[in-house]
Protein backbone atom coordinates (compact mmCIF):
# COMPACT_ATOMS: atom_id res chain seq x y z
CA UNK A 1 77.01 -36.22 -159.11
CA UNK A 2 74.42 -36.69 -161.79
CA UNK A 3 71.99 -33.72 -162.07
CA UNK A 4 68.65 -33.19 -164.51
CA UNK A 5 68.06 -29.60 -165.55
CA UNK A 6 64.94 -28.95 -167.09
CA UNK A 7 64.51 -25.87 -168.77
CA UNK A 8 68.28 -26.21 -169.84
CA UNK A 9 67.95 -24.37 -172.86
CA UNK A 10 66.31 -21.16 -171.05
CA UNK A 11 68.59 -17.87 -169.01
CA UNK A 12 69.10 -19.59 -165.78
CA UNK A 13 68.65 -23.37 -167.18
CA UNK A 14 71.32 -22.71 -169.86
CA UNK A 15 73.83 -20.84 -167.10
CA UNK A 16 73.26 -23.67 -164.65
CA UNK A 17 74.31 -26.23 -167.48
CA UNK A 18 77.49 -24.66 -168.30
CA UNK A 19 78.69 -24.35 -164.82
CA UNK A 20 77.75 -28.01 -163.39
CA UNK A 21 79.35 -29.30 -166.96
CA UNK A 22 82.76 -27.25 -166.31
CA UNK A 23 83.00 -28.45 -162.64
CA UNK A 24 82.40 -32.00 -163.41
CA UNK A 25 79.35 -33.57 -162.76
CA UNK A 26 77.11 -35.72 -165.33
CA UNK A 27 74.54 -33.23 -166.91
CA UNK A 28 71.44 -34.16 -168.54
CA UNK A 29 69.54 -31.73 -169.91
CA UNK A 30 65.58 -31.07 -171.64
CA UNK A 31 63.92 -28.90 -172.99
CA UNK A 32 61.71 -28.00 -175.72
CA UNK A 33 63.73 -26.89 -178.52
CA UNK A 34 64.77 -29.73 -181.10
CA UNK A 35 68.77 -30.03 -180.18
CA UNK A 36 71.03 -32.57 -181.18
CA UNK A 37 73.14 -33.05 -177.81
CA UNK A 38 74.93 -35.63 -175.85
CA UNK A 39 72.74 -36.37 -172.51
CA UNK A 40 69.81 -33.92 -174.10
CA UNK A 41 65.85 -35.24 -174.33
CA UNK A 42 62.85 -32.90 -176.24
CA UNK A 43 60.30 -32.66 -173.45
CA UNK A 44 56.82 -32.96 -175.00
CA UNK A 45 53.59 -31.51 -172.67
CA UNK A 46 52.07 -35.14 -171.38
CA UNK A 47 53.49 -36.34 -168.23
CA UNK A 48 55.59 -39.22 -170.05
CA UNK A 49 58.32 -36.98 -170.66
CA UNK A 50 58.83 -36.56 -167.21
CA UNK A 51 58.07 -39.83 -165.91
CA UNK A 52 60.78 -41.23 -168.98
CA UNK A 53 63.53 -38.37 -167.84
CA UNK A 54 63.24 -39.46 -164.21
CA UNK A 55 63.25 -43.50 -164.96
CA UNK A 56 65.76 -43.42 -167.23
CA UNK A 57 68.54 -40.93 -165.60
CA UNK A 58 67.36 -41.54 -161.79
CA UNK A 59 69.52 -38.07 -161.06
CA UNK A 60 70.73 -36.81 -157.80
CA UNK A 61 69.82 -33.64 -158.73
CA UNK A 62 66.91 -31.84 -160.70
CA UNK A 63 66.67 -28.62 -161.35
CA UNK A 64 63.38 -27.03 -162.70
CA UNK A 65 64.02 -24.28 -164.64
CA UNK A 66 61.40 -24.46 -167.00
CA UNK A 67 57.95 -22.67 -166.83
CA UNK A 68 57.32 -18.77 -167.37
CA UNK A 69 58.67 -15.66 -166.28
CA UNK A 70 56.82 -12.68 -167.79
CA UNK A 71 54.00 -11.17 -165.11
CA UNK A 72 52.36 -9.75 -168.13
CA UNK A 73 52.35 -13.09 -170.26
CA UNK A 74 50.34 -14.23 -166.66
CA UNK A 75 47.26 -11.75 -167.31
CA UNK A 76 47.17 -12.21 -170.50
CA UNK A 77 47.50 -15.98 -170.72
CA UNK A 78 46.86 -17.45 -167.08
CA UNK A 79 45.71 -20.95 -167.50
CA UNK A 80 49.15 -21.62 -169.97
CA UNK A 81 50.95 -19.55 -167.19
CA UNK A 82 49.67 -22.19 -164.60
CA UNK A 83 50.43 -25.07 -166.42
CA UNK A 84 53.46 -23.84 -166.84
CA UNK A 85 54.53 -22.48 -163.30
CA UNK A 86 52.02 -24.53 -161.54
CA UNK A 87 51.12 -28.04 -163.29
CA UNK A 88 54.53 -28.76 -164.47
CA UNK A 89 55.94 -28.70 -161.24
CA UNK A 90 53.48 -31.52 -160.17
CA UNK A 91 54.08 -33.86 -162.85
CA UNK A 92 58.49 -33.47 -162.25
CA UNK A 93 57.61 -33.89 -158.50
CA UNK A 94 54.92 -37.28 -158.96
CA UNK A 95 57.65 -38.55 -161.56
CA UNK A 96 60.52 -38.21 -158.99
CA UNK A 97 58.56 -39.09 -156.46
CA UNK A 98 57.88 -42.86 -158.49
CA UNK A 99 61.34 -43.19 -160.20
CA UNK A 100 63.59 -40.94 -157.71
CA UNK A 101 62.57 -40.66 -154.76
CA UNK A 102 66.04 -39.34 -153.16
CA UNK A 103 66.61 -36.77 -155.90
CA UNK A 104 66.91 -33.63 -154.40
CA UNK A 105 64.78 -31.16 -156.34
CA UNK A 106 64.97 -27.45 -157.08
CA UNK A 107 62.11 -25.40 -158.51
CA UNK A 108 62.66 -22.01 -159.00
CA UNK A 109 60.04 -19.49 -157.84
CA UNK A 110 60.26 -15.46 -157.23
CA UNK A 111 59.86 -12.52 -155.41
CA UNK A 112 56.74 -11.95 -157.21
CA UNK A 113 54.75 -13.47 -154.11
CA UNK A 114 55.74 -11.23 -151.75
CA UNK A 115 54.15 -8.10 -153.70
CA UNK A 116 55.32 -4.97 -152.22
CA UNK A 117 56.09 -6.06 -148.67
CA UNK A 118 54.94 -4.74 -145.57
CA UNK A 119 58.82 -4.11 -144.57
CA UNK A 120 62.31 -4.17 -145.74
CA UNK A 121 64.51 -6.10 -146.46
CA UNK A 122 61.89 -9.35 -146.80
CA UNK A 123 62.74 -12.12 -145.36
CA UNK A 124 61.47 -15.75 -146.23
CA UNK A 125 58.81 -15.97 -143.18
CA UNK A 126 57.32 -12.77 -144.23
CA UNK A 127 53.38 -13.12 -145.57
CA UNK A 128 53.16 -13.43 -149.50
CA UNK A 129 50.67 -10.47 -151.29
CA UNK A 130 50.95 -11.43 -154.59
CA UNK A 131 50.33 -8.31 -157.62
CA UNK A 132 50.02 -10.72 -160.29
CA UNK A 133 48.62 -14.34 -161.77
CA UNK A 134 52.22 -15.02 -161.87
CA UNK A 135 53.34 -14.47 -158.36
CA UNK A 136 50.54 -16.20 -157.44
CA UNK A 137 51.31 -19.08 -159.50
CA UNK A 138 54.62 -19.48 -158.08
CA UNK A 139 53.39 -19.44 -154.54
CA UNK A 140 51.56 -22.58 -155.57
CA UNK A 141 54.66 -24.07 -156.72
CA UNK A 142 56.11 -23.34 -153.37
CA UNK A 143 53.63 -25.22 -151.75
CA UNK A 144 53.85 -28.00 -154.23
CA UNK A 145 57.18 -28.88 -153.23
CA UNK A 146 56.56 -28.28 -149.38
CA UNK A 147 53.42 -30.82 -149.55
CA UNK A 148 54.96 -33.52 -151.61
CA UNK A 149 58.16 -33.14 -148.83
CA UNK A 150 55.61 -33.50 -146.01
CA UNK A 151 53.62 -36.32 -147.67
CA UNK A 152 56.03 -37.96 -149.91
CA UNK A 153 59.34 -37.30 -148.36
CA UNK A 154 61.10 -35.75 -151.30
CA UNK A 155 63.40 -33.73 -151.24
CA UNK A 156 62.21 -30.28 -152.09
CA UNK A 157 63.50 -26.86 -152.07
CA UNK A 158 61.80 -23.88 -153.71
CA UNK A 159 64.34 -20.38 -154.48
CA UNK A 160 62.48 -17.25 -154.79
CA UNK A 161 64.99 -15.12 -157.13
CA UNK A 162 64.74 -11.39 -157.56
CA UNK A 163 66.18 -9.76 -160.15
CA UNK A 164 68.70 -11.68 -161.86
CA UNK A 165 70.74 -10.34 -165.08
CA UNK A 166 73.43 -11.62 -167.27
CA UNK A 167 74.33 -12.71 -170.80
CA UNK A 168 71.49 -14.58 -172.69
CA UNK A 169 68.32 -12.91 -170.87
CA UNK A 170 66.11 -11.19 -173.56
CA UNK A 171 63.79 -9.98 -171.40
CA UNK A 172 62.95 -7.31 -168.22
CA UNK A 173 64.81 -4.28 -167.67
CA UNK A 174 68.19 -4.36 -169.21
CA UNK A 175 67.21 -5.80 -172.50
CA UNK A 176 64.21 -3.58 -172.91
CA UNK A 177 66.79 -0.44 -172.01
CA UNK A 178 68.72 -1.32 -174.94
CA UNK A 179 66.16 -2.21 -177.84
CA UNK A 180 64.76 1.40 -176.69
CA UNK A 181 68.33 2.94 -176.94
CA UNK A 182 68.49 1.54 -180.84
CA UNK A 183 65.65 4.07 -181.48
CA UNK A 184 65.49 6.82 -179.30
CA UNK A 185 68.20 9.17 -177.40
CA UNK A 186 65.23 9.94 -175.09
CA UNK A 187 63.39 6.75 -173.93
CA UNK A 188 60.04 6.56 -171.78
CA UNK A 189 60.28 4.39 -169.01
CA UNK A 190 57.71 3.00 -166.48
CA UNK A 191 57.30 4.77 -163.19
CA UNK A 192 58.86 7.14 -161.20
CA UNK A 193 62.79 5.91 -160.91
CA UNK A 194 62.54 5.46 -157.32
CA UNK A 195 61.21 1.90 -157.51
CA UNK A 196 63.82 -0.13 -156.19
CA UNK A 197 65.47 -3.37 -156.77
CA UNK A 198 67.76 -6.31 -155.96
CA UNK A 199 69.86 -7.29 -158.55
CA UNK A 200 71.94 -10.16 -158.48
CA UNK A 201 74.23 -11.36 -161.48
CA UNK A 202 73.48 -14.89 -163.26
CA UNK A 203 77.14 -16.15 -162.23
CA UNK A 204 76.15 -15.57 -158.15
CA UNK A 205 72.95 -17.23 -158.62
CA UNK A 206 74.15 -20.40 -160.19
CA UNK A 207 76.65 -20.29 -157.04
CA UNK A 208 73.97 -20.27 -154.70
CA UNK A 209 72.12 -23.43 -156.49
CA UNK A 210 75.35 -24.96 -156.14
CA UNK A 211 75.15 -24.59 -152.53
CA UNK A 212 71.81 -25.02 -151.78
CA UNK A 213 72.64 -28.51 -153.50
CA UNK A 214 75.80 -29.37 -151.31
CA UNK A 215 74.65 -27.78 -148.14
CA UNK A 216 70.81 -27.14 -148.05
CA UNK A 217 68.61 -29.91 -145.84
CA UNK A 218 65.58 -29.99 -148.96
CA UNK A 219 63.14 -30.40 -146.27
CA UNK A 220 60.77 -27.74 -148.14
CA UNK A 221 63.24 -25.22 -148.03
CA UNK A 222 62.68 -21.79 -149.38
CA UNK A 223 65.68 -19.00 -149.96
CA UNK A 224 65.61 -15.89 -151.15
CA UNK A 225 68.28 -15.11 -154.09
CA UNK A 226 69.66 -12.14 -154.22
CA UNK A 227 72.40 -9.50 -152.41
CA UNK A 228 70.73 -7.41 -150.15
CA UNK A 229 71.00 -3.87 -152.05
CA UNK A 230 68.12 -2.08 -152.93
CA UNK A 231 69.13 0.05 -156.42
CA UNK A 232 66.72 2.21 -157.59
CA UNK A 233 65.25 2.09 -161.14
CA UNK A 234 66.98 5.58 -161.94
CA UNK A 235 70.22 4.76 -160.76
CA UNK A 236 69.80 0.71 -163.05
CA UNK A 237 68.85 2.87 -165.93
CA UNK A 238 71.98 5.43 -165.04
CA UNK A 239 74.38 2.37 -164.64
CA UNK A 240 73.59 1.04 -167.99
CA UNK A 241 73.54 4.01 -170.32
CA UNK A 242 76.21 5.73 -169.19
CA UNK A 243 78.49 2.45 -170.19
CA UNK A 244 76.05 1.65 -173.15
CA UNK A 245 75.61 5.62 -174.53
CA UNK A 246 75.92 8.29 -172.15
CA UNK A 247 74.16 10.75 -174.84
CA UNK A 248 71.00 8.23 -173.57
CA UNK A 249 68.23 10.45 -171.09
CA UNK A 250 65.93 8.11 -170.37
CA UNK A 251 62.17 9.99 -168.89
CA UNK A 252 59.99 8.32 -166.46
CA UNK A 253 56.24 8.47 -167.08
CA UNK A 254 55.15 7.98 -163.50
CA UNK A 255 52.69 4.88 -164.47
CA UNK A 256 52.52 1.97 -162.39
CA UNK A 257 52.86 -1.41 -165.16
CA UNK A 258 50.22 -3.69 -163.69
CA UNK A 259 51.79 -6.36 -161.92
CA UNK A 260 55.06 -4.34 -160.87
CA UNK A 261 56.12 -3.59 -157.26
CA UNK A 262 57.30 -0.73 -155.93
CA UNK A 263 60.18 -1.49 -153.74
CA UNK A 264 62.59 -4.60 -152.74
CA UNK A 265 64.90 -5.46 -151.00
CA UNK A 266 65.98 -8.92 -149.71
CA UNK A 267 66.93 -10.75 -146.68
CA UNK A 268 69.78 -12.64 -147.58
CA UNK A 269 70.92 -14.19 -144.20
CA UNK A 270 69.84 -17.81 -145.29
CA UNK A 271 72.58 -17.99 -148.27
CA UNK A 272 74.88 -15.72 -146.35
CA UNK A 273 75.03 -18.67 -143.69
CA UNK A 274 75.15 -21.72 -146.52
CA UNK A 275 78.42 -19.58 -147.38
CA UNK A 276 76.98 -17.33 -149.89
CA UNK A 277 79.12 -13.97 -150.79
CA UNK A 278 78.49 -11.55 -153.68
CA UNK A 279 81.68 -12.06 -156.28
CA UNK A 280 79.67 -9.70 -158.95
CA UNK A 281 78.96 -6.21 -158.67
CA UNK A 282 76.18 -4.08 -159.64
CA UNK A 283 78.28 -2.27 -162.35
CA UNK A 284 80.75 -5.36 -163.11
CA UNK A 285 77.67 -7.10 -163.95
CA UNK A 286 75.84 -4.25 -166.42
CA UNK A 287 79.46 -4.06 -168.19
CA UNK A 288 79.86 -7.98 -168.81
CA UNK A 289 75.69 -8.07 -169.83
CA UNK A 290 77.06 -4.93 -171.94
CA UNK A 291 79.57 -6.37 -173.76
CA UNK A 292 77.18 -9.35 -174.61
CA UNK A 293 74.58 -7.81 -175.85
CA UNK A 294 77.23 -5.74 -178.58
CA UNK A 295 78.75 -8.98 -179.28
């Protein structure tokens, strides 16, 4: 199997890579970062880049990992935010579409379209509210990859992952727990506590791209990615200092960060039936991120 990941230098691009490498298919990777490695291309921003990675490799497989992730990067910046999330997606999926047209294609998109949904758990078919440029963004994307499916007949399936953790993110709500903990025994913290979340550990998500690949139709699919447990902010924050610093109170200022949604919790029967079980759990997963982030 010969699979593209683009984005392969970023947290879930750079997990993905690892794992397809060790189980033995052909990985070629891009990015933006200047890298001397086997099977690794610079991407540059005009649509060349894409239509050279997808002429040259003609991959089974492509993976788009690239684009942004930061809802506040999205008001500040939103026409780089939908190049990024939006535009890029077009240009892998018009490449593929003239150099690879049987490559089945992965984009990556979020919970950040469904907003704060009208009930829980969400499941895939529920209505998208998005709080942000970004979530809105990302809904394009979706559609992207369902209308060059129904037009073009690639092979397109979008995954809309909630909160994913692990070694290498610096970024969201673990990371910013600890930079706060190297300055404060007492740190401020958005909200109430009772926000909720689904977490899921980078290990089980690059499991379910690995079968969404081997057992997912691409026909415009769309999964959610995550395991079904809603864990409040208070108890997250609790989990991680008490194995980081237990001497750590962290206070909640009861302010709303624009963008943020209250409450999630997904519908997970779509991966449960590809196969999909949870190997990583909640606190197994803030002790190996843990251990990373001291190493």
């Amino acid at each position: 199997m010969k699979i593209l990941i683009i984005g392969s230098e970023g947290f879930i691009g750079s997990h993905a890579r690892i794992h397809f490498e060790k189980i033995g298919w052909t990985v070629y990777s891009a990015d933006i970062l200047d890298i001397h490695r086997t099977n690794y291309k610079k991407l540059l921003t005009k649509e060349e880049t894409f239509f050279e990675l997808f002429k040259e490799e003609k991959p089974d497989v492509c993976i788009n990992a690239s684009g942004s992730a930061n809802v506040g990067f999205s008001f500040d910046q939103p026409q780089l935010d939908f190049e990024l999330n939006v535009h890029n997606v077009q240009k892998i999926l018009i490449a593929a579409r003239d150099y690879a047209p049987n490559c089945k294609i992965i984009n990556f998109s979020s919970a950040a379209i469904y907003g704060n949904p009208e009930s829980l758990p969400v499941s895939e078919v529920q209505s998208a509210n998005p709080l942000s440029p970004y979530g809105f963004h990302k809904l394009q994307s979706e559609l992207l990859m369902s209308e060059y499916h129904k037009f073009f007949g690639l092979k397109t399936c979008s995954l809309r992952v909630f909160s994913a953790y692990g070694p290498f993110l610096k970024k969201q709500l673990f990371w910013e727990l600890y930079q706060k903990s190297l300055t404060t025994t007492t740190p401020e913290l958005f909200g109430t506590g009772n926000e909720t979340r689904d977490f899921i550990y980078i290990d089980d998500l690059v499991t379910i791209i690995q079968l969404v690949i081997e057992q997912s139709n691409f026909e415009g699919s769309i999964f959610n990615v995550a395991n079904g447990e809603e864990v409040t902010i208070q108890k997250a924050s609790s989990v991680f200092y008490n194995q980081l610093n237990p001497k750590i109170k962290p206070k909640f200022n009861n302010k709303v960060k624009q963008g943020d949604p209250l409450n999630w919790r997904a519908d997970i029967r779509k991966i449960s039936e590809l196969g999909y079980t949870q190997s990583i759990s909640f606190d197994e997963g803030i002790s190996r991120y843990i251990k990373w982030l001291l190493s």
